[in-house]
PDB file of N, CA and C in Angstrom:
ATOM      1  N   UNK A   1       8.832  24.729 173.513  1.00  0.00           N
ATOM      2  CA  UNK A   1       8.038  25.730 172.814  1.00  0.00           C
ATOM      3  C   UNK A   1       8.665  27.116 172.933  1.00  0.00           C
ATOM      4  N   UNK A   2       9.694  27.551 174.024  1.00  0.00           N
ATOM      5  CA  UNK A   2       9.974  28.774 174.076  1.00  0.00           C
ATOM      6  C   UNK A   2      10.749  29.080 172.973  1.00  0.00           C
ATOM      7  N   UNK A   3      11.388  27.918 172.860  1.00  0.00           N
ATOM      8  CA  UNK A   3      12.780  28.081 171.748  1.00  0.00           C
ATOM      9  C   UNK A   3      12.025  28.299 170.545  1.00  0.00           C
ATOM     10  N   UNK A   4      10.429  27.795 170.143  1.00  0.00           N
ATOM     11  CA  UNK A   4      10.019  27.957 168.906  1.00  0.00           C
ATOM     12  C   UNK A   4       9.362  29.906 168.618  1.00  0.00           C
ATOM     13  N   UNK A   5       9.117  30.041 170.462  1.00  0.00           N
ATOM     14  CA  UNK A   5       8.230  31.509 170.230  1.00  0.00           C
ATOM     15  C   UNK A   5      10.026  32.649 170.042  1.00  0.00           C
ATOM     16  N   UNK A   6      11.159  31.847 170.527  1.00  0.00           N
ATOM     17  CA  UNK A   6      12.280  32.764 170.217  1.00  0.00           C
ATOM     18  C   UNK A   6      12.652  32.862 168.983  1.00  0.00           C
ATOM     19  N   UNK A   7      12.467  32.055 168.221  1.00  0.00           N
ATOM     20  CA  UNK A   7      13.368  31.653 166.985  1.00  0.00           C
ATOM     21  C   UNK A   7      11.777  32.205 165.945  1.00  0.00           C
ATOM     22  N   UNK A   8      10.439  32.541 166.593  1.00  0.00           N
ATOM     23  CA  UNK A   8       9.701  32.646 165.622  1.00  0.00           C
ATOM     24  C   UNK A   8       9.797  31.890 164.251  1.00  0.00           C
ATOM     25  N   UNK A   9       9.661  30.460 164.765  1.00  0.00           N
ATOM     26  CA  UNK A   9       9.495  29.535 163.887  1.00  0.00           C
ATOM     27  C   UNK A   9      10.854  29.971 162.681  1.00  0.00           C
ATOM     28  N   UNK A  10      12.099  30.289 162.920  1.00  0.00           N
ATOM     29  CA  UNK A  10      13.213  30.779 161.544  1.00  0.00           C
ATOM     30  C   UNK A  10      14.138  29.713 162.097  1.00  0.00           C
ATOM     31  N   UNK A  11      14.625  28.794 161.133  1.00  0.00           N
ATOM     32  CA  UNK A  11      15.955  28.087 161.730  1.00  0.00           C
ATOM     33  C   UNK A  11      16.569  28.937 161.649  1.00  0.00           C
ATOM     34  N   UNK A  12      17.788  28.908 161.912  1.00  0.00           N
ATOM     35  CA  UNK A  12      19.166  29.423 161.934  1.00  0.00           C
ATOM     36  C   UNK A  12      20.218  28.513 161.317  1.00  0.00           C
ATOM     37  N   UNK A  13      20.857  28.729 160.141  1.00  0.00           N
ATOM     38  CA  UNK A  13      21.783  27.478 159.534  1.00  0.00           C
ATOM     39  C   UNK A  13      22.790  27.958 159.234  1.00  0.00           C
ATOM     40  N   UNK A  14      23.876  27.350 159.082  1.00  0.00           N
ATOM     41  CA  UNK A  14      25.027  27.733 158.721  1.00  0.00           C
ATOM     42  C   UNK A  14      25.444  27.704 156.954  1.00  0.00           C
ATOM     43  N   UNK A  15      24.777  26.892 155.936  1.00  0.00           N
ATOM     44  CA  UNK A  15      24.913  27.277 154.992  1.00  0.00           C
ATOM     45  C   UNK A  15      23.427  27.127 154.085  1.00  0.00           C
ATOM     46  N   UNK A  16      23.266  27.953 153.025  1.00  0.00           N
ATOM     47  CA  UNK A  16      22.293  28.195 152.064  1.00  0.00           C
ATOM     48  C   UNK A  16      21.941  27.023 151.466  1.00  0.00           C
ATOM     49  N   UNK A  17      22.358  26.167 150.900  1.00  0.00           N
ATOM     50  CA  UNK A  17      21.902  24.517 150.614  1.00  0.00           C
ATOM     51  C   UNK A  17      21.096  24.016 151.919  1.00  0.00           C
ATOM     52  N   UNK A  18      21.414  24.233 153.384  1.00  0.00           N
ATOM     53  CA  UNK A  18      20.764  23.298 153.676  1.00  0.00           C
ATOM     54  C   UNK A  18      19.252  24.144 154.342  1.00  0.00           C
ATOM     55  N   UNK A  19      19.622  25.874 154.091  1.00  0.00           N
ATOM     56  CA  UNK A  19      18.765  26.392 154.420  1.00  0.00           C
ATOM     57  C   UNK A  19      17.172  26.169 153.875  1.00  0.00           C
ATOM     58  N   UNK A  20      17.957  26.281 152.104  1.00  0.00           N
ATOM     59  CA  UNK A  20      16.718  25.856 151.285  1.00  0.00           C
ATOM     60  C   UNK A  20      16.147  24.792 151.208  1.00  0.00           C
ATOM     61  N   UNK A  21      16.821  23.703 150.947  1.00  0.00           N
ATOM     62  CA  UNK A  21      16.602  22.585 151.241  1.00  0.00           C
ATOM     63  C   UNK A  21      15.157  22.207 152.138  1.00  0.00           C
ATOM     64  N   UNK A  22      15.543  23.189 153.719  1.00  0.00           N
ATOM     65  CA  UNK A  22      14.364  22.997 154.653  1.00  0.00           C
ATOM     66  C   UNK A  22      12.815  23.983 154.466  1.00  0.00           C
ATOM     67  N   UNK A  23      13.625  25.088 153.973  1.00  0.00           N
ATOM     68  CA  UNK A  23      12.387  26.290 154.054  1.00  0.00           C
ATOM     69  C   UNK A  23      11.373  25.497 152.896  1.00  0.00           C
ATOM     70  N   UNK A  24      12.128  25.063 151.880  1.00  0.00           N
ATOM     71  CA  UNK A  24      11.294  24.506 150.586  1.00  0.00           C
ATOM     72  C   UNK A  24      10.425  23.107 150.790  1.00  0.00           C
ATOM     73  N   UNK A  25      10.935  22.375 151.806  1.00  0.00           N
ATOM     74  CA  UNK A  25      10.814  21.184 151.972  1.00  0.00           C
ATOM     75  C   UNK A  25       9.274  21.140 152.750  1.00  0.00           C
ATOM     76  N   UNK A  26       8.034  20.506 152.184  1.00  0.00           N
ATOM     77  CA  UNK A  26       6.790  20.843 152.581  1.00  0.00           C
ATOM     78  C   UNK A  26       6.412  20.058 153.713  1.00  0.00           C
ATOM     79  N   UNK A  27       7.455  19.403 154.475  1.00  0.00           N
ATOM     80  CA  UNK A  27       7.196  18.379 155.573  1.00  0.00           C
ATOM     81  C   UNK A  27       8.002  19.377 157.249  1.00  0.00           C
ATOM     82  N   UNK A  28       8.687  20.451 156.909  1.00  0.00           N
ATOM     83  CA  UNK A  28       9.219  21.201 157.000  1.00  0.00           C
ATOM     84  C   UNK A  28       8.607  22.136 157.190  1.00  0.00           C
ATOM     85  N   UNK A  29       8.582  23.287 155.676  1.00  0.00           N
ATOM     86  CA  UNK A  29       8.299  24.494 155.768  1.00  0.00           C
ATOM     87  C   UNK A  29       8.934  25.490 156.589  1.00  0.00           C
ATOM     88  N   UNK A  30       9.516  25.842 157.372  1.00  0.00           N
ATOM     89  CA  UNK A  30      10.068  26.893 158.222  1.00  0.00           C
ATOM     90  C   UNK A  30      10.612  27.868 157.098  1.00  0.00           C
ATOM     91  N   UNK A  31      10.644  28.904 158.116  1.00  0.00           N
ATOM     92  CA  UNK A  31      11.477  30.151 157.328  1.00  0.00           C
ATOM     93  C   UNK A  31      12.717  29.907 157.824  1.00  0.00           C
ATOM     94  N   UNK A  32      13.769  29.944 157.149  1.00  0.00           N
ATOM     95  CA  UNK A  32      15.262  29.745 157.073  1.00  0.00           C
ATOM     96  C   UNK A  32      16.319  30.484 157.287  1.00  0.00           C
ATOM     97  N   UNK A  33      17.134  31.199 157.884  1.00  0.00           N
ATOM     98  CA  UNK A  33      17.903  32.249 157.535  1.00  0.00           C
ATOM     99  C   UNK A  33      19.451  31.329 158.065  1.00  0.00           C
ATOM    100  N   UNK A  34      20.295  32.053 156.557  1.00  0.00           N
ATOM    101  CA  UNK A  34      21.937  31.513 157.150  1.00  0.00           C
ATOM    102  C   UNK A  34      22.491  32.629 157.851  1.00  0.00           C
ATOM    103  N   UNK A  35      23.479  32.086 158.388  1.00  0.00           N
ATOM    104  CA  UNK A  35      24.716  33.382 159.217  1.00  0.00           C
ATOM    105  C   UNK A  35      25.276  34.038 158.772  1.00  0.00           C
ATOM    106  N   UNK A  36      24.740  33.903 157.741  1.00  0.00           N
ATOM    107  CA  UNK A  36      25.349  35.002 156.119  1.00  0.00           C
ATOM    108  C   UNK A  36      24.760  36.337 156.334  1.00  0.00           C
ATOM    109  N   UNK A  37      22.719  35.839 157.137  1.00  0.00           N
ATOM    110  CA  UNK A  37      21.787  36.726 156.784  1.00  0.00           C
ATOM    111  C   UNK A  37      20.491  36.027 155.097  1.00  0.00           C
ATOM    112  N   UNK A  38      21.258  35.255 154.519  1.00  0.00           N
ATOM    113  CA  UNK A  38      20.264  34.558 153.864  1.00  0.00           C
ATOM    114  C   UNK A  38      18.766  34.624 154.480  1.00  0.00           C
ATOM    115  N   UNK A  39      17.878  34.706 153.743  1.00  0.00           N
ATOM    116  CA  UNK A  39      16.578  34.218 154.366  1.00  0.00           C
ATOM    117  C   UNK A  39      15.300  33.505 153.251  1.00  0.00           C
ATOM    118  N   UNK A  40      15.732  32.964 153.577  1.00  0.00           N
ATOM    119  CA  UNK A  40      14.783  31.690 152.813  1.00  0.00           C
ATOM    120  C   UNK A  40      13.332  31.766 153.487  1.00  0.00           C
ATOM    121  N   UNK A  41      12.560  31.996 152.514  1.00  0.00           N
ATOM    122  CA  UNK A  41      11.250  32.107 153.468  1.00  0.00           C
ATOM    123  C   UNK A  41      10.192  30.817 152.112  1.00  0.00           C
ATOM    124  N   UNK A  42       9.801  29.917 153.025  1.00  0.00           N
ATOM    125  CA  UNK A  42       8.418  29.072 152.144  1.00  0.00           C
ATOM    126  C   UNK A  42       7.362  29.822 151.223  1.00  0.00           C
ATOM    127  N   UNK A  43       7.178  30.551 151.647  1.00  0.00           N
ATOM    128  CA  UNK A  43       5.836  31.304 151.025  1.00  0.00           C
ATOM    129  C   UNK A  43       6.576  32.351 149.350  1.00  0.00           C
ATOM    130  N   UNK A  44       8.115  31.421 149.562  1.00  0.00           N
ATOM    131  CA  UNK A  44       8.473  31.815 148.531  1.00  0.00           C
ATOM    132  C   UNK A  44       9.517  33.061 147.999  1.00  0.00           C
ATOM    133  N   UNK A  45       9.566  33.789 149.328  1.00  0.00           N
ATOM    134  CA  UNK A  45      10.723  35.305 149.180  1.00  0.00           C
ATOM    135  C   UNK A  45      11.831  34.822 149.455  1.00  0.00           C
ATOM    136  N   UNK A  46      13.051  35.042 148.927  1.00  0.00           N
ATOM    137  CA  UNK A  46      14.493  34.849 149.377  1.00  0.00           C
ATOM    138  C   UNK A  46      14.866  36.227 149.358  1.00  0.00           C
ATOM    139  N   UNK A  47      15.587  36.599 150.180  1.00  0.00           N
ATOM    140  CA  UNK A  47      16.695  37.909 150.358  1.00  0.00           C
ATOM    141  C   UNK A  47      17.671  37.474 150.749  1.00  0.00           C
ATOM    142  N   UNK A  48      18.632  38.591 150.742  1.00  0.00           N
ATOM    143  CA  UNK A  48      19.699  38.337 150.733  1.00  0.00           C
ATOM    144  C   UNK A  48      20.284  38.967 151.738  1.00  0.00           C
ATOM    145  N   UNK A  49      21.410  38.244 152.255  1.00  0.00           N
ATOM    146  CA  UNK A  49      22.107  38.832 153.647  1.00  0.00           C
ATOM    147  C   UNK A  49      23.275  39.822 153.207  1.00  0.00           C
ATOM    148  N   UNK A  50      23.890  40.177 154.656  1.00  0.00           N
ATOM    149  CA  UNK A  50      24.927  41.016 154.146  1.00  0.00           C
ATOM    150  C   UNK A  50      26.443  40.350 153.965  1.00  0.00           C
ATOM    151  N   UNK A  51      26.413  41.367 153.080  1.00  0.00           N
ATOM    152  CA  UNK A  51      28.262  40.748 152.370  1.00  0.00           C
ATOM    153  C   UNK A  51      29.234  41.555 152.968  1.00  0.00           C
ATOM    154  N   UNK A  52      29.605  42.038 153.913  1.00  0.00           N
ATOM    155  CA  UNK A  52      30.544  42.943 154.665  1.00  0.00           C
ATOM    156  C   UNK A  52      31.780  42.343 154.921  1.00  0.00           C
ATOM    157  N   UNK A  53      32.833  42.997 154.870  1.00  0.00           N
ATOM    158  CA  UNK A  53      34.094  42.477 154.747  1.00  0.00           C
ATOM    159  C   UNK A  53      34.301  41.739 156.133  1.00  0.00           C
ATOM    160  N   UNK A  54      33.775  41.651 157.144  1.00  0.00           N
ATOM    161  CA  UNK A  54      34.149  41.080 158.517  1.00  0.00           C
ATOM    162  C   UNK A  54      33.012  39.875 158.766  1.00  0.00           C
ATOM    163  N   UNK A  55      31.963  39.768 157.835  1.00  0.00           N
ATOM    164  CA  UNK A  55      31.338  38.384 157.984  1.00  0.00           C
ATOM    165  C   UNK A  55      30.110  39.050 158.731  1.00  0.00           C
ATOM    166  N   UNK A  56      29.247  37.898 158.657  1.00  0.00           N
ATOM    167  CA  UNK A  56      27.891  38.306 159.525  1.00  0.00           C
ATOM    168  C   UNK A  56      27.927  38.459 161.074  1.00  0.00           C
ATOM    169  N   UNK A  57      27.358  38.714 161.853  1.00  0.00           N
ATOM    170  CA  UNK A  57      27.521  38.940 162.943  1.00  0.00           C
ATOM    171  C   UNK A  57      27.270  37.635 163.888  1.00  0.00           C
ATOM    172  N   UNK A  58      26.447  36.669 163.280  1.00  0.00           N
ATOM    173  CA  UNK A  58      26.366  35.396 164.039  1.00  0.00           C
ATOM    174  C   UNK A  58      27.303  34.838 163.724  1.00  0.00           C
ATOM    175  N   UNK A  59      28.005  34.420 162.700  1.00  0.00           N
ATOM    176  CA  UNK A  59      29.476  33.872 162.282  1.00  0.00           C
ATOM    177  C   UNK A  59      30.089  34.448 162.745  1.00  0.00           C
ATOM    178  N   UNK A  60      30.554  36.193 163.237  1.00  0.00           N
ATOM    179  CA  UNK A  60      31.578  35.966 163.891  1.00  0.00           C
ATOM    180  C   UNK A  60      31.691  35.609 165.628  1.00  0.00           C
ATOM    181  N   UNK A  61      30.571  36.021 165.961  1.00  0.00           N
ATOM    182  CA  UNK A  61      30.480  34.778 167.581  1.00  0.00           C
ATOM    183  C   UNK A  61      29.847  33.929 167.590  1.00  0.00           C
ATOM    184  N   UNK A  62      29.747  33.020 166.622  1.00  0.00           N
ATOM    185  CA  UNK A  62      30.313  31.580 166.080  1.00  0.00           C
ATOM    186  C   UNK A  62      31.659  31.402 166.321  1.00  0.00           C
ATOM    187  N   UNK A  63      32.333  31.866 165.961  1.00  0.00           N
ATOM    188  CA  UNK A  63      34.024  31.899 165.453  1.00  0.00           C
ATOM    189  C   UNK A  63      34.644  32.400 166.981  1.00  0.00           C
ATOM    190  N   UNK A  64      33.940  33.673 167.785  1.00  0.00           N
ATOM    191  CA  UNK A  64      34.487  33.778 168.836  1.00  0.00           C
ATOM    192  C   UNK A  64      34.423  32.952 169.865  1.00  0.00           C
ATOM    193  N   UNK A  65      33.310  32.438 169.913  1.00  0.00           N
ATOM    194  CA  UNK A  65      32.694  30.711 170.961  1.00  0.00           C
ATOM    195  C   UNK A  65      33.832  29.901 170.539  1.00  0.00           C
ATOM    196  N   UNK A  66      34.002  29.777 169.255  1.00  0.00           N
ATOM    197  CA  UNK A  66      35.007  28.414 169.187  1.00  0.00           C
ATOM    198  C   UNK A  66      36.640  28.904 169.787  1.00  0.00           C
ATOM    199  N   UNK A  67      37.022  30.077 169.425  1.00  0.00           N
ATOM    200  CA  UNK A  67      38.070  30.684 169.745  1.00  0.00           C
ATOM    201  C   UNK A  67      38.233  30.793 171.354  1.00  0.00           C
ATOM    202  N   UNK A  68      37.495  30.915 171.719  1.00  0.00           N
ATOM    203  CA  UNK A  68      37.221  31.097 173.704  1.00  0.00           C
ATOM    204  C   UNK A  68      37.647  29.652 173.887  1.00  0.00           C
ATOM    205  N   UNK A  69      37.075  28.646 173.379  1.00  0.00           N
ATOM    206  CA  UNK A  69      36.997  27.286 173.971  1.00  0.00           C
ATOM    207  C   UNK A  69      38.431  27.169 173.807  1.00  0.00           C
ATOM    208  N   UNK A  70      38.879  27.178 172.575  1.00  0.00           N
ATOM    209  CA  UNK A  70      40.049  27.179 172.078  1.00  0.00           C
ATOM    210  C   UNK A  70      41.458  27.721 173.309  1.00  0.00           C
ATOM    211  N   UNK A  71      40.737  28.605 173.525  1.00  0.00           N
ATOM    212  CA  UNK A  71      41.597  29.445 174.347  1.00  0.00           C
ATOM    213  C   UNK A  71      41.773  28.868 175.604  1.00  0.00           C
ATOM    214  N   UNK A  72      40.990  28.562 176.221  1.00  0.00           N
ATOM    215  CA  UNK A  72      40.899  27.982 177.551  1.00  0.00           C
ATOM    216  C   UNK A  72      41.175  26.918 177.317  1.00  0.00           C
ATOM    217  N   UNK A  73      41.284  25.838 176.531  1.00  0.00           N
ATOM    218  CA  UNK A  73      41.880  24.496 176.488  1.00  0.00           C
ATOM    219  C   UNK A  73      43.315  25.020 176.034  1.00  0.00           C
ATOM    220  N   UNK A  74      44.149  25.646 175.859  1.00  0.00           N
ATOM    221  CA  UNK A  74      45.579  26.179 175.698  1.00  0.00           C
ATOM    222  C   UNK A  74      45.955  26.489 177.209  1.00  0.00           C
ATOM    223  N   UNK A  75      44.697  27.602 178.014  1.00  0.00           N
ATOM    224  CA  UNK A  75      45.138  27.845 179.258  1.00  0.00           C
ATOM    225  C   UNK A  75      45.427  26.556 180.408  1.00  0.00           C
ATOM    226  N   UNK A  76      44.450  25.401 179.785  1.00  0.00           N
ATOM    227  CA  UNK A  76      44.867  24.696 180.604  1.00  0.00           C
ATOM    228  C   UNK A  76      45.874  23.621 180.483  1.00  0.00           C
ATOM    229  N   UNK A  77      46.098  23.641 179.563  1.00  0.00           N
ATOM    230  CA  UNK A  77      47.855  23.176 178.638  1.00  0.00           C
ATOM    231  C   UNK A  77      48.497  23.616 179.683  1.00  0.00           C
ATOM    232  N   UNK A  78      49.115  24.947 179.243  1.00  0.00           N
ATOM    233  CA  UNK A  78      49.653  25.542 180.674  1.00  0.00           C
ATOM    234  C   UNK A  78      49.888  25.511 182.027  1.00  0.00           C
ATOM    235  N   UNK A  79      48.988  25.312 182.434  1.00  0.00           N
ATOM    236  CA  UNK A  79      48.532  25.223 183.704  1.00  0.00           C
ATOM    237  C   UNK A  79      49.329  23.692 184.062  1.00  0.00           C
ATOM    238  N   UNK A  80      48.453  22.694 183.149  1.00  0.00           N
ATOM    239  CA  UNK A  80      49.661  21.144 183.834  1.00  0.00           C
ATOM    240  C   UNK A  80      50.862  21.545 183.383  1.00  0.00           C
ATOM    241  N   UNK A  81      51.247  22.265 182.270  1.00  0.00           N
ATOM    242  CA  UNK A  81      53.038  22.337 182.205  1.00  0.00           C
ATOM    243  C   UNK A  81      53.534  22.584 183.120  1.00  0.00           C
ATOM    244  N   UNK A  82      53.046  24.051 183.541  1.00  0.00           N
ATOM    245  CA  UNK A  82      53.465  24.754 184.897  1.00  0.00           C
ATOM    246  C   UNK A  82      53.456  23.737 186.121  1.00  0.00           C
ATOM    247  N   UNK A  83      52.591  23.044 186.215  1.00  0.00           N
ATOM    248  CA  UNK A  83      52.304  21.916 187.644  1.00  0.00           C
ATOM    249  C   UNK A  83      53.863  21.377 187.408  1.00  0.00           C
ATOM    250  N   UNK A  84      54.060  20.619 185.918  1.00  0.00           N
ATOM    251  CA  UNK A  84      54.825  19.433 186.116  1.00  0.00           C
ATOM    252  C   UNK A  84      56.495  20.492 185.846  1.00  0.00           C
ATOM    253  N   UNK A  85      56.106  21.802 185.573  1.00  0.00           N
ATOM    254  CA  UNK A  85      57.933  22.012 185.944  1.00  0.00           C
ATOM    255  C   UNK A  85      58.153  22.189 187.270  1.00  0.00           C
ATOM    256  N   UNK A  86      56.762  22.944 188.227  1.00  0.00           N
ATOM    257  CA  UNK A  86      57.392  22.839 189.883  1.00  0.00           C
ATOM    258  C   UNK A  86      57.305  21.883 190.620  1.00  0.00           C
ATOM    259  N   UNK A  87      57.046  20.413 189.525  1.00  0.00           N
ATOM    260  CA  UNK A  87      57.172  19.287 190.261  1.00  0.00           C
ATOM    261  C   UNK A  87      58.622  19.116 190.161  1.00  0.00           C
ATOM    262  N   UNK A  88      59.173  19.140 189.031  1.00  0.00           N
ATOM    263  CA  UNK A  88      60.542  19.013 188.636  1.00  0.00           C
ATOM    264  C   UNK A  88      61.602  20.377 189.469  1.00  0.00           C
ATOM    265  N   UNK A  89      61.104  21.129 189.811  1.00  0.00           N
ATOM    266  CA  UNK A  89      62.279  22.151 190.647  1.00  0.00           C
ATOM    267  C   UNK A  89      62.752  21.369 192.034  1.00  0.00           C
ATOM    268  N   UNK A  90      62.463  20.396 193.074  1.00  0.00           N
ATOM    269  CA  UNK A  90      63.230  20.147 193.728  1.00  0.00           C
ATOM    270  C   UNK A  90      64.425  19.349 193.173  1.00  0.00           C
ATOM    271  N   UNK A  91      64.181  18.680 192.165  1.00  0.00           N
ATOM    272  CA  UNK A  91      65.305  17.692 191.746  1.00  0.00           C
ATOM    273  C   UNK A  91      66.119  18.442 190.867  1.00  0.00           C
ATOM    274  N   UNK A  92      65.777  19.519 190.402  1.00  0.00           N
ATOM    275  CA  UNK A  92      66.464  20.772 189.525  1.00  0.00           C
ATOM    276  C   UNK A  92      67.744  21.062 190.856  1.00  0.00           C
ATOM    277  N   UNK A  93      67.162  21.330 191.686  1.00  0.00           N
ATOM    278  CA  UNK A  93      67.726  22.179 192.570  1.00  0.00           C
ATOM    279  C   UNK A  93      68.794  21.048 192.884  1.00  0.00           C
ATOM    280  N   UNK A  94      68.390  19.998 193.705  1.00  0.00           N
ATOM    281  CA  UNK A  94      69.549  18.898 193.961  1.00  0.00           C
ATOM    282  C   UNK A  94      70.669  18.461 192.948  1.00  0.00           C
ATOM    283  N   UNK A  95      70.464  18.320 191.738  1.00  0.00           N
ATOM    284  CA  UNK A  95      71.432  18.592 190.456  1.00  0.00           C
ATOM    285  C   UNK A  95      72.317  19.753 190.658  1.00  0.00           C
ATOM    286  N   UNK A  96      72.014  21.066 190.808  1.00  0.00           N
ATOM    287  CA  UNK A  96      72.803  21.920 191.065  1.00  0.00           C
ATOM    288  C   UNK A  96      73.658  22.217 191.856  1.00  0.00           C
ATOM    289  N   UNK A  97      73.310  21.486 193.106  1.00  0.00           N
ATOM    290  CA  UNK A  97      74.452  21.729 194.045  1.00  0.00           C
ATOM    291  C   UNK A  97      75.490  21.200 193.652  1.00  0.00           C
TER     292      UNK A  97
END
């Protein structure tokens, strides 16, 4: 229930088809809004979100969440490379002599 008194009964969706879809849908009903800013409301009002050259503000940390994850699964790429070249430096070293 908290999640319903946070969200004040509004999904949150990522695109306008499936927003309407639900706000319209009478088994449903919710008020709708995309990450656009769309807002689909049942009782019949639609407005419109903002069109700003850098995207809505939930899309872009949308985009930064995925980018973090992103990031840290690269860091840990790294991390075993690094393991398995200072596994490989004693036998580096014995080659060289």
């Amino acid at each position: 229930m908290r999640l319903l008194t946070l969200c004040q009964r509004r999904l949150p969706l990522q695109d306008q088809a499936t927003a309407q879809k639900l706000a319209f849908d009478r088994a449903v009903g919710w008020r709708c809004v995309t990450l656009d800013g769309d807002d689909f409301n049942p009782g019949g009002t639609l407005t419109g979100g903002s069109r700003r050259a850098g995207g809505s503000t939930l899309a872009r940390v949308f985009e930064w969440k995925q980018q973090a994850a992103e990031l840290e699964s690269h860091r840990q790429a790294l991390l075993g490379a690094r393991a398995q070249l200072d596994a490989l430096k004693p036998a580096a070293r014995q080659h060289a002599k």
